[in-house]
PDB file of N, CA and C in Angstrom:
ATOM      1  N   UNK A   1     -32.923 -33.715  62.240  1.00  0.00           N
ATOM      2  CA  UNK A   1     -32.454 -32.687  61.370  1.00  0.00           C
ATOM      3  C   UNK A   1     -33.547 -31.640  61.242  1.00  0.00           C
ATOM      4  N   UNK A   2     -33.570 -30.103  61.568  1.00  0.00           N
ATOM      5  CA  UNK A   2     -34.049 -29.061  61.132  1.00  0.00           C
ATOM      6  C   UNK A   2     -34.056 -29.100  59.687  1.00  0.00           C
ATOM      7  N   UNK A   3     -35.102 -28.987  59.400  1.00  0.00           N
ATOM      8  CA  UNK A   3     -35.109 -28.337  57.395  1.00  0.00           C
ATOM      9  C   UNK A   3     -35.488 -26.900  57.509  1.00  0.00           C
ATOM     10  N   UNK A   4     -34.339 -26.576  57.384  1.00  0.00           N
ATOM     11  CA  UNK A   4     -34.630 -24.765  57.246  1.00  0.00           C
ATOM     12  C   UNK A   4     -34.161 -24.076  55.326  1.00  0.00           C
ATOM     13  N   UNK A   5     -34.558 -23.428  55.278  1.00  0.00           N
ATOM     14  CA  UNK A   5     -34.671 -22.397  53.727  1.00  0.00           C
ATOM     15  C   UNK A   5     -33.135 -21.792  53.796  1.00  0.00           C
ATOM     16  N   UNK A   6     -32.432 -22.240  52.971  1.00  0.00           N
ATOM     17  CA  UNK A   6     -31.124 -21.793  52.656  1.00  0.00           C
ATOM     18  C   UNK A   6     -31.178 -20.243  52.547  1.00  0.00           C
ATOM     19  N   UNK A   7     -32.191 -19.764  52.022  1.00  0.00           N
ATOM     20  CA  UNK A   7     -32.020 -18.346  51.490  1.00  0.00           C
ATOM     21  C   UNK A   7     -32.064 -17.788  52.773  1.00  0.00           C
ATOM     22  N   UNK A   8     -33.114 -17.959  54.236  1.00  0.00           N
ATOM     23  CA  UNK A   8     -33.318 -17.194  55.210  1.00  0.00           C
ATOM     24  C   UNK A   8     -33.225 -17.996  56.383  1.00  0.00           C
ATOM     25  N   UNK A   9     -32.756 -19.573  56.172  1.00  0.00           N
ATOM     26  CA  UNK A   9     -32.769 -19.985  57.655  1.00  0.00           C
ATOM     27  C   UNK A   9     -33.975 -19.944  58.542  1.00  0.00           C
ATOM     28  N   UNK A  10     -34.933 -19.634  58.265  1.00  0.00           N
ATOM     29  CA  UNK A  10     -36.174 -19.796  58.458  1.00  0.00           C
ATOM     30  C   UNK A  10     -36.741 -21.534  58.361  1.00  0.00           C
ATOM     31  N   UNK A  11     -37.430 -21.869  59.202  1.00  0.00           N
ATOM     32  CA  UNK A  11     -38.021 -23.474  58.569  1.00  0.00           C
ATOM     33  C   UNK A  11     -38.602 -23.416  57.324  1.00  0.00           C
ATOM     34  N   UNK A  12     -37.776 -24.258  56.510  1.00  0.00           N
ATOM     35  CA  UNK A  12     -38.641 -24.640  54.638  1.00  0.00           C
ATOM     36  C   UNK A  12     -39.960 -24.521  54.547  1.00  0.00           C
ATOM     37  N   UNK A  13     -40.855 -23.859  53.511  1.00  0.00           N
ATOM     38  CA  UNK A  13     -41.965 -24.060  53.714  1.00  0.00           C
ATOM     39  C   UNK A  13     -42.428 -24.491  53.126  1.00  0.00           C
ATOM     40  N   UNK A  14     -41.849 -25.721  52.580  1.00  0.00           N
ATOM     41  CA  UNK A  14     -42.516 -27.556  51.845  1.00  0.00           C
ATOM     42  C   UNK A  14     -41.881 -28.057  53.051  1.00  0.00           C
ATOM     43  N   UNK A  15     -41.832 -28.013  53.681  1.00  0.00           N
ATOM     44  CA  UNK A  15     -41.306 -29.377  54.739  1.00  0.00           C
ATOM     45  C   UNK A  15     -42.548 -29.356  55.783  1.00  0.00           C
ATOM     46  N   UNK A  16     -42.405 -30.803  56.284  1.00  0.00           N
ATOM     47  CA  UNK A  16     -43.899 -30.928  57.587  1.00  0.00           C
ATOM     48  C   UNK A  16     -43.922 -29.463  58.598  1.00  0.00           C
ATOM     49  N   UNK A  17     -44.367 -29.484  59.011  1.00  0.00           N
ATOM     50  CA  UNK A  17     -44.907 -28.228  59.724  1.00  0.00           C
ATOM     51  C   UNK A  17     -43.541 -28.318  61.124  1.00  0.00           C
ATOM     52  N   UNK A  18     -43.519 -29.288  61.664  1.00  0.00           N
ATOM     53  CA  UNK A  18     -42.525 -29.078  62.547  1.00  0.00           C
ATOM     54  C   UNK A  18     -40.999 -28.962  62.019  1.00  0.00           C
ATOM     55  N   UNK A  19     -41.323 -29.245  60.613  1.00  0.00           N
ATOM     56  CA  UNK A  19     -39.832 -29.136  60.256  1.00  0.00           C
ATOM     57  C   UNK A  19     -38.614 -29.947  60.573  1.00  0.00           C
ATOM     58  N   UNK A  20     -38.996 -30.924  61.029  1.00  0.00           N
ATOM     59  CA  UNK A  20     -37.850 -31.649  61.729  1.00  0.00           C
ATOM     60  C   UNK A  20     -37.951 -33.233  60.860  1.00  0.00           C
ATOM     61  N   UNK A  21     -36.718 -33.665  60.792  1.00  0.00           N
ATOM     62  CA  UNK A  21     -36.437 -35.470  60.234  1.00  0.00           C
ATOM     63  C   UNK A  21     -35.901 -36.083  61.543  1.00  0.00           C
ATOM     64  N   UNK A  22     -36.094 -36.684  62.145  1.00  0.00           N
ATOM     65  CA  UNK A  22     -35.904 -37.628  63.565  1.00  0.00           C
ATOM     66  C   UNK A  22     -35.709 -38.969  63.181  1.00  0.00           C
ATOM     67  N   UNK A  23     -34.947 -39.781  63.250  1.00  0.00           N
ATOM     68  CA  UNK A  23     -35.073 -41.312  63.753  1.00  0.00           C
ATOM     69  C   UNK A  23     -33.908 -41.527  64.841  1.00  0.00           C
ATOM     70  N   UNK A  24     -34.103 -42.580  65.337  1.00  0.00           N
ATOM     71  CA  UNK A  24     -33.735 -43.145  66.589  1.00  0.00           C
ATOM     72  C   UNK A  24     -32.923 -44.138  66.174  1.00  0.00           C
ATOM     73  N   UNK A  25     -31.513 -43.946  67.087  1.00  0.00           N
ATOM     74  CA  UNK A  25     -30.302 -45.038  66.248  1.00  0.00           C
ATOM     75  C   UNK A  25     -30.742 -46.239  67.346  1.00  0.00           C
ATOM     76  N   UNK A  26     -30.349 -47.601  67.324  1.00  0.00           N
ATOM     77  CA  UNK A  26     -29.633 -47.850  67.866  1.00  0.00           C
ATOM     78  C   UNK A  26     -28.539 -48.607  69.287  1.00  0.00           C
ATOM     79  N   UNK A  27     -27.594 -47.384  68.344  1.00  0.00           N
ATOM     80  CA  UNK A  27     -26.023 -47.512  69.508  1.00  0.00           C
ATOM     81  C   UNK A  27     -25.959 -46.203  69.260  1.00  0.00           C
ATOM     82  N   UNK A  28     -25.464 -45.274  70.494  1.00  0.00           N
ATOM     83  CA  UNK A  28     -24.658 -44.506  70.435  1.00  0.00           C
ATOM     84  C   UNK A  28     -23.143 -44.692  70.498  1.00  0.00           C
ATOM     85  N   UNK A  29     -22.607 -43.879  69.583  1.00  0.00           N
ATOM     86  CA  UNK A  29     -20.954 -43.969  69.238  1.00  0.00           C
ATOM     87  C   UNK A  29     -20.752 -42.797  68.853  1.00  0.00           C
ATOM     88  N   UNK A  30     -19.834 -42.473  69.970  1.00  0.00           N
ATOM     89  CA  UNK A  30     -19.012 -41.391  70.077  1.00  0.00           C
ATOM     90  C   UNK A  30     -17.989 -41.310  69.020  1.00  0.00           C
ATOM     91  N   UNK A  31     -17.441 -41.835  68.420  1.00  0.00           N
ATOM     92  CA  UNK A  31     -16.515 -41.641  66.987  1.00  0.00           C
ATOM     93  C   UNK A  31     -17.072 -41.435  65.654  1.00  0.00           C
ATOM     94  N   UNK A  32     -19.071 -41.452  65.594  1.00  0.00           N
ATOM     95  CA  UNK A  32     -19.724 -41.725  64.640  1.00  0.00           C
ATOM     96  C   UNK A  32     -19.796 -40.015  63.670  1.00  0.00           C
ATOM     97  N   UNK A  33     -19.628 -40.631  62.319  1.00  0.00           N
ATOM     98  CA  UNK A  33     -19.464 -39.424  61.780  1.00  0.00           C
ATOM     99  C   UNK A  33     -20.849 -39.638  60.980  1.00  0.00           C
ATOM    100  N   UNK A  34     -21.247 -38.349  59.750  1.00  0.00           N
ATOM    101  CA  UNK A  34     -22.208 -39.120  58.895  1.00  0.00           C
ATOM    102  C   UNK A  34     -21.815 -37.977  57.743  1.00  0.00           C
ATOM    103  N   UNK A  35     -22.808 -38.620  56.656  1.00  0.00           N
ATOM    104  CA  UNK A  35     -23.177 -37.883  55.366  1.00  0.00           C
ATOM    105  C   UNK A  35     -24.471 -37.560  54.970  1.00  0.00           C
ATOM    106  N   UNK A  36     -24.384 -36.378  54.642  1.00  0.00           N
ATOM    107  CA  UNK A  36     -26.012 -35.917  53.404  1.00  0.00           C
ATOM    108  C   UNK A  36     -26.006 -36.006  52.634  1.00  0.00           C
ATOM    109  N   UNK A  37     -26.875 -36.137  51.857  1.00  0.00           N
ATOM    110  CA  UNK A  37     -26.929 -36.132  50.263  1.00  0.00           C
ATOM    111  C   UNK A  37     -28.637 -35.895  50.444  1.00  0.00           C
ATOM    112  N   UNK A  38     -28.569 -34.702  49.774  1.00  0.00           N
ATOM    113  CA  UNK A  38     -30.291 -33.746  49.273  1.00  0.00           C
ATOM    114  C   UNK A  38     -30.616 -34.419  47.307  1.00  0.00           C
ATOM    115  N   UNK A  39     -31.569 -35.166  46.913  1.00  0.00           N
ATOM    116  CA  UNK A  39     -32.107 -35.008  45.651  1.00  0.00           C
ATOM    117  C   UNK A  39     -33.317 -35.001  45.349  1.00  0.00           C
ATOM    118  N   UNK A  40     -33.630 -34.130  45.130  1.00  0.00           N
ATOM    119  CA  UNK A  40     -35.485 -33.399  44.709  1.00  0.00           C
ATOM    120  C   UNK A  40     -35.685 -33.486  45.579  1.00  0.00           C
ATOM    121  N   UNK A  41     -37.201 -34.622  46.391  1.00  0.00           N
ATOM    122  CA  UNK A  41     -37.752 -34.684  47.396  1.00  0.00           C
ATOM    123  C   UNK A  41     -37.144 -35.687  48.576  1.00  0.00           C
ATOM    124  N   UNK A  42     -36.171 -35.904  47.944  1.00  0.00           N
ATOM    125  CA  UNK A  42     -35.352 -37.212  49.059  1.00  0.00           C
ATOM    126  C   UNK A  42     -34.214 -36.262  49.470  1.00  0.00           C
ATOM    127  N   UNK A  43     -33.495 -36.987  51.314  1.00  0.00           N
ATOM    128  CA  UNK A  43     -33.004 -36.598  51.580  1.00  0.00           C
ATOM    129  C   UNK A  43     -32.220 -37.662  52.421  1.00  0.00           C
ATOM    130  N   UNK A  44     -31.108 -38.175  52.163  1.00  0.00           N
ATOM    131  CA  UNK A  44     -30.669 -39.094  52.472  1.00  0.00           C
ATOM    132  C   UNK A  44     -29.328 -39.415  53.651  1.00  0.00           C
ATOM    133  N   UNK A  45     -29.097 -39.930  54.939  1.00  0.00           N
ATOM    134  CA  UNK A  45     -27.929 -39.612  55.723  1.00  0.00           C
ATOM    135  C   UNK A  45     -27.371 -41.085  55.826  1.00  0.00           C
ATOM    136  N   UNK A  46     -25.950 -41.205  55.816  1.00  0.00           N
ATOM    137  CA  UNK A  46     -25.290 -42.233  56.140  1.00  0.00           C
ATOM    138  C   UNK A  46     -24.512 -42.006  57.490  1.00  0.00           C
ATOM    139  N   UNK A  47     -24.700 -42.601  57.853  1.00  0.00           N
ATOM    140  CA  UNK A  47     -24.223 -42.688  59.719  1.00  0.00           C
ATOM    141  C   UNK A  47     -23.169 -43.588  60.106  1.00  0.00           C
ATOM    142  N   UNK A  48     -22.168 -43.206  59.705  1.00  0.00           N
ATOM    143  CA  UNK A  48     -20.743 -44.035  60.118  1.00  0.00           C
ATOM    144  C   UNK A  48     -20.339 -44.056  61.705  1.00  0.00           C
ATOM    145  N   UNK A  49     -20.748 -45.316  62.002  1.00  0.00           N
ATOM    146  CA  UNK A  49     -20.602 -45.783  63.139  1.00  0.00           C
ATOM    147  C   UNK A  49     -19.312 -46.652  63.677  1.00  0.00           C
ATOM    148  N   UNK A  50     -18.407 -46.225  64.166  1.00  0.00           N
ATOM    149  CA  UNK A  50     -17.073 -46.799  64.424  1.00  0.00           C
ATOM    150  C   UNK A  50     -17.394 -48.145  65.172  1.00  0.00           C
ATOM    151  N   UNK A  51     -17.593 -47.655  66.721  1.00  0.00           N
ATOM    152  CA  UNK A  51     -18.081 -48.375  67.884  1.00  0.00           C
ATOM    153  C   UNK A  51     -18.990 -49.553  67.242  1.00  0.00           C
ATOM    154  N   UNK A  52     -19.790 -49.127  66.940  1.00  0.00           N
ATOM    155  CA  UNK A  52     -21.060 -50.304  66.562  1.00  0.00           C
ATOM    156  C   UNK A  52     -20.686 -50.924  65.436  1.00  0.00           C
ATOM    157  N   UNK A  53     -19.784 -50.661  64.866  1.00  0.00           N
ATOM    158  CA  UNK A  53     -19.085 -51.835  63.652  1.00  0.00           C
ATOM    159  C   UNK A  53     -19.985 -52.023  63.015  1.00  0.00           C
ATOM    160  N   UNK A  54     -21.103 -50.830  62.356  1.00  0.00           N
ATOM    161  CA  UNK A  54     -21.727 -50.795  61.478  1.00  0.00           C
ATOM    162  C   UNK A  54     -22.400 -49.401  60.636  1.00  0.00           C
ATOM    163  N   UNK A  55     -23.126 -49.277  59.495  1.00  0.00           N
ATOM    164  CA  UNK A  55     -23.194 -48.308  59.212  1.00  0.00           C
ATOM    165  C   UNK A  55     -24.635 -48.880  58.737  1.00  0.00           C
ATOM    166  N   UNK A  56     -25.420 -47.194  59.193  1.00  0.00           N
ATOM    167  CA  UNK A  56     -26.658 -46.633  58.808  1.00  0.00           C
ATOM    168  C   UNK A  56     -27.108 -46.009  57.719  1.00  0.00           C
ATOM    169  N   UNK A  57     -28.026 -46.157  57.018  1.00  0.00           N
ATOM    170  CA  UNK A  57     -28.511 -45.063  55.639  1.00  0.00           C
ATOM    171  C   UNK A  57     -29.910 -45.064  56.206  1.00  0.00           C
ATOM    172  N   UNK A  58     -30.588 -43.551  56.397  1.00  0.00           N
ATOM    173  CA  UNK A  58     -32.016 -43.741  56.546  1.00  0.00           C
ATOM    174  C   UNK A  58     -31.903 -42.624  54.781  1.00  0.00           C
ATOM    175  N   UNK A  59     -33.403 -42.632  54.321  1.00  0.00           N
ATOM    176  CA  UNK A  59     -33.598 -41.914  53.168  1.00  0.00           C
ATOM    177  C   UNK A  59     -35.193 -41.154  53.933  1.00  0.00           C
ATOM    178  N   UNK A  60     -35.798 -40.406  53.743  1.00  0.00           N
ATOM    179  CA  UNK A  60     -37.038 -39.542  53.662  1.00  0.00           C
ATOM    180  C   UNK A  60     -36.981 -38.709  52.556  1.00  0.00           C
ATOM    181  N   UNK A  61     -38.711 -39.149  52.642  1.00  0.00           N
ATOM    182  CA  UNK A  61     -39.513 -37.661  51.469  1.00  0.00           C
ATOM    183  C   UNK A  61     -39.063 -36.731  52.531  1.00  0.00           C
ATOM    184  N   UNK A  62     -38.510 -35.344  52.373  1.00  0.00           N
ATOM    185  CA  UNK A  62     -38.520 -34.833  53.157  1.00  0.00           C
ATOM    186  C   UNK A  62     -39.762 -33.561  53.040  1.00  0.00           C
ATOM    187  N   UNK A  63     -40.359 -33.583  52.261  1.00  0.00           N
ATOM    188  CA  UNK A  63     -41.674 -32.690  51.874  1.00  0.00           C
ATOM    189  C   UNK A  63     -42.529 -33.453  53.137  1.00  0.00           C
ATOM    190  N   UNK A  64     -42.242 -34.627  53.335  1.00  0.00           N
ATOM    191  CA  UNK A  64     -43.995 -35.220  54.182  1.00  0.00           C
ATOM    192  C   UNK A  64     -43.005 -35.748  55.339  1.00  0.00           C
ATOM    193  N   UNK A  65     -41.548 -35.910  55.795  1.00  0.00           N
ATOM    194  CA  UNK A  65     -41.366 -36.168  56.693  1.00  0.00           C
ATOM    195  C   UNK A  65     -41.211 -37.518  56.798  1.00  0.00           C
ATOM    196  N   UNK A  66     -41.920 -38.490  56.149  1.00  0.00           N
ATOM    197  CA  UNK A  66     -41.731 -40.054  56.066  1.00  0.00           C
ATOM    198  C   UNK A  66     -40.324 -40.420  55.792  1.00  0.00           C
ATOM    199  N   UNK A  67     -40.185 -41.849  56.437  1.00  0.00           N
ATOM    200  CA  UNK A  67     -38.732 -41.998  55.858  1.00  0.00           C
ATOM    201  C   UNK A  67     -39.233 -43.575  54.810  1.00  0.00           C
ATOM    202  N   UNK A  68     -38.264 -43.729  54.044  1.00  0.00           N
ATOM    203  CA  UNK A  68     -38.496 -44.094  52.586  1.00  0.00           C
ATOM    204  C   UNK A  68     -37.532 -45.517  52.603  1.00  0.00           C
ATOM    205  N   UNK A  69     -36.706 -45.378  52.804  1.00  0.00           N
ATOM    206  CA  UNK A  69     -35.631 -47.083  53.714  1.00  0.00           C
ATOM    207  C   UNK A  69     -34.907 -46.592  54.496  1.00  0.00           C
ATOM    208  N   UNK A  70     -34.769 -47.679  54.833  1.00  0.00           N
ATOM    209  CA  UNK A  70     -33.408 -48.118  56.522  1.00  0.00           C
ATOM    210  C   UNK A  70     -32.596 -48.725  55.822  1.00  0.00           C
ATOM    211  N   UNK A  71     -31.330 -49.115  55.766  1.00  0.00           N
ATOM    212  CA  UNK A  71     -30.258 -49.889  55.452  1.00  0.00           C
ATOM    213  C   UNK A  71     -29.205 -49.745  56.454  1.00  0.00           C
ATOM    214  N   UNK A  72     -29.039 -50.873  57.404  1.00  0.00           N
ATOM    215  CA  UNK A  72     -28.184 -51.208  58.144  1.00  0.00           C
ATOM    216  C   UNK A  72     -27.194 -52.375  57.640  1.00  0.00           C
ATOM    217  N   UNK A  73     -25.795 -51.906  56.952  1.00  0.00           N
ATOM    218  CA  UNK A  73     -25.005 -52.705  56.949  1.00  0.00           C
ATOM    219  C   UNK A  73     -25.097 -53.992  56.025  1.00  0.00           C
ATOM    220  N   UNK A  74     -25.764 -53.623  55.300  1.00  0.00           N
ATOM    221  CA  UNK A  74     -25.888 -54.917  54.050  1.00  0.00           C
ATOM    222  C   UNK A  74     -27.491 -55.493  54.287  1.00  0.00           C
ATOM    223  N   UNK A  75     -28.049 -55.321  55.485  1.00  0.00           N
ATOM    224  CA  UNK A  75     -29.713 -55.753  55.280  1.00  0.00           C
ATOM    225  C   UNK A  75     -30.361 -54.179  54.957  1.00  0.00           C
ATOM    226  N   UNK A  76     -31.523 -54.725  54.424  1.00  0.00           N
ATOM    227  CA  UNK A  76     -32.322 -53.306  53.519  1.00  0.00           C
ATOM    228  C   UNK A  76     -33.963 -53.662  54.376  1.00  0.00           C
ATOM    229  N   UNK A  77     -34.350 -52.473  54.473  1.00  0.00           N
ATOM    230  CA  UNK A  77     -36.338 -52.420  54.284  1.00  0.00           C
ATOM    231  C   UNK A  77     -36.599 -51.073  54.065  1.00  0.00           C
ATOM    232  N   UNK A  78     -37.310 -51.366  52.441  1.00  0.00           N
ATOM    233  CA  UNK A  78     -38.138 -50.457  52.480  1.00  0.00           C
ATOM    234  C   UNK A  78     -39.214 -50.371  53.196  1.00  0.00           C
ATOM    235  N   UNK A  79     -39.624 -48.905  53.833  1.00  0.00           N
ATOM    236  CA  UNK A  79     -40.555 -48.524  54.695  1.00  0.00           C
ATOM    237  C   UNK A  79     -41.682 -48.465  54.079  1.00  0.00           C
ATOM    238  N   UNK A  80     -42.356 -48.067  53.128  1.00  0.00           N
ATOM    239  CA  UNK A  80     -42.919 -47.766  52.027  1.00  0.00           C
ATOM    240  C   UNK A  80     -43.966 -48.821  52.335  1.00  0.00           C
TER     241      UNK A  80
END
């Protein structure tokens, strides 16, 4: 995910310098949809995965780029 500044589309300038949230699924699945949800410094995606008969939540600070938990499908780790 790009973190860019709503006002100008420009990269945020509290976010890491490259601006980018990355993690690596996986399965790829072509039917996979997902969700955002932005609060304060967290930024959270759920990754509805048809194919893989499971679903993803990663969370990040998104100020530092870290990600904060994984939750695959009923098992949890915080990264932290």
């Amino acid at each position: 995910m790009h973190l860019r500044a709503m006002s100008t589309g420009e990269p945020h300038p509290l976010a890491p310098k490259l601006a980018v949230l990355s993690h690596l699924q996986r399965f790829r699945d072509s039917a996979a949809s997902y969700t955002i949800q932005v609060s304060a410094d967290h930024v959270g995606v759920l990754f509805h995965r048809v194919e893989a008969g499971e679903n993803e939540l990663i969370v990040w600070d998104w100020k530092s780029g870290h990600i904060e938990v994984v939750r695959i499908s009923g098992s949890y780790r915080a990264v932290r």
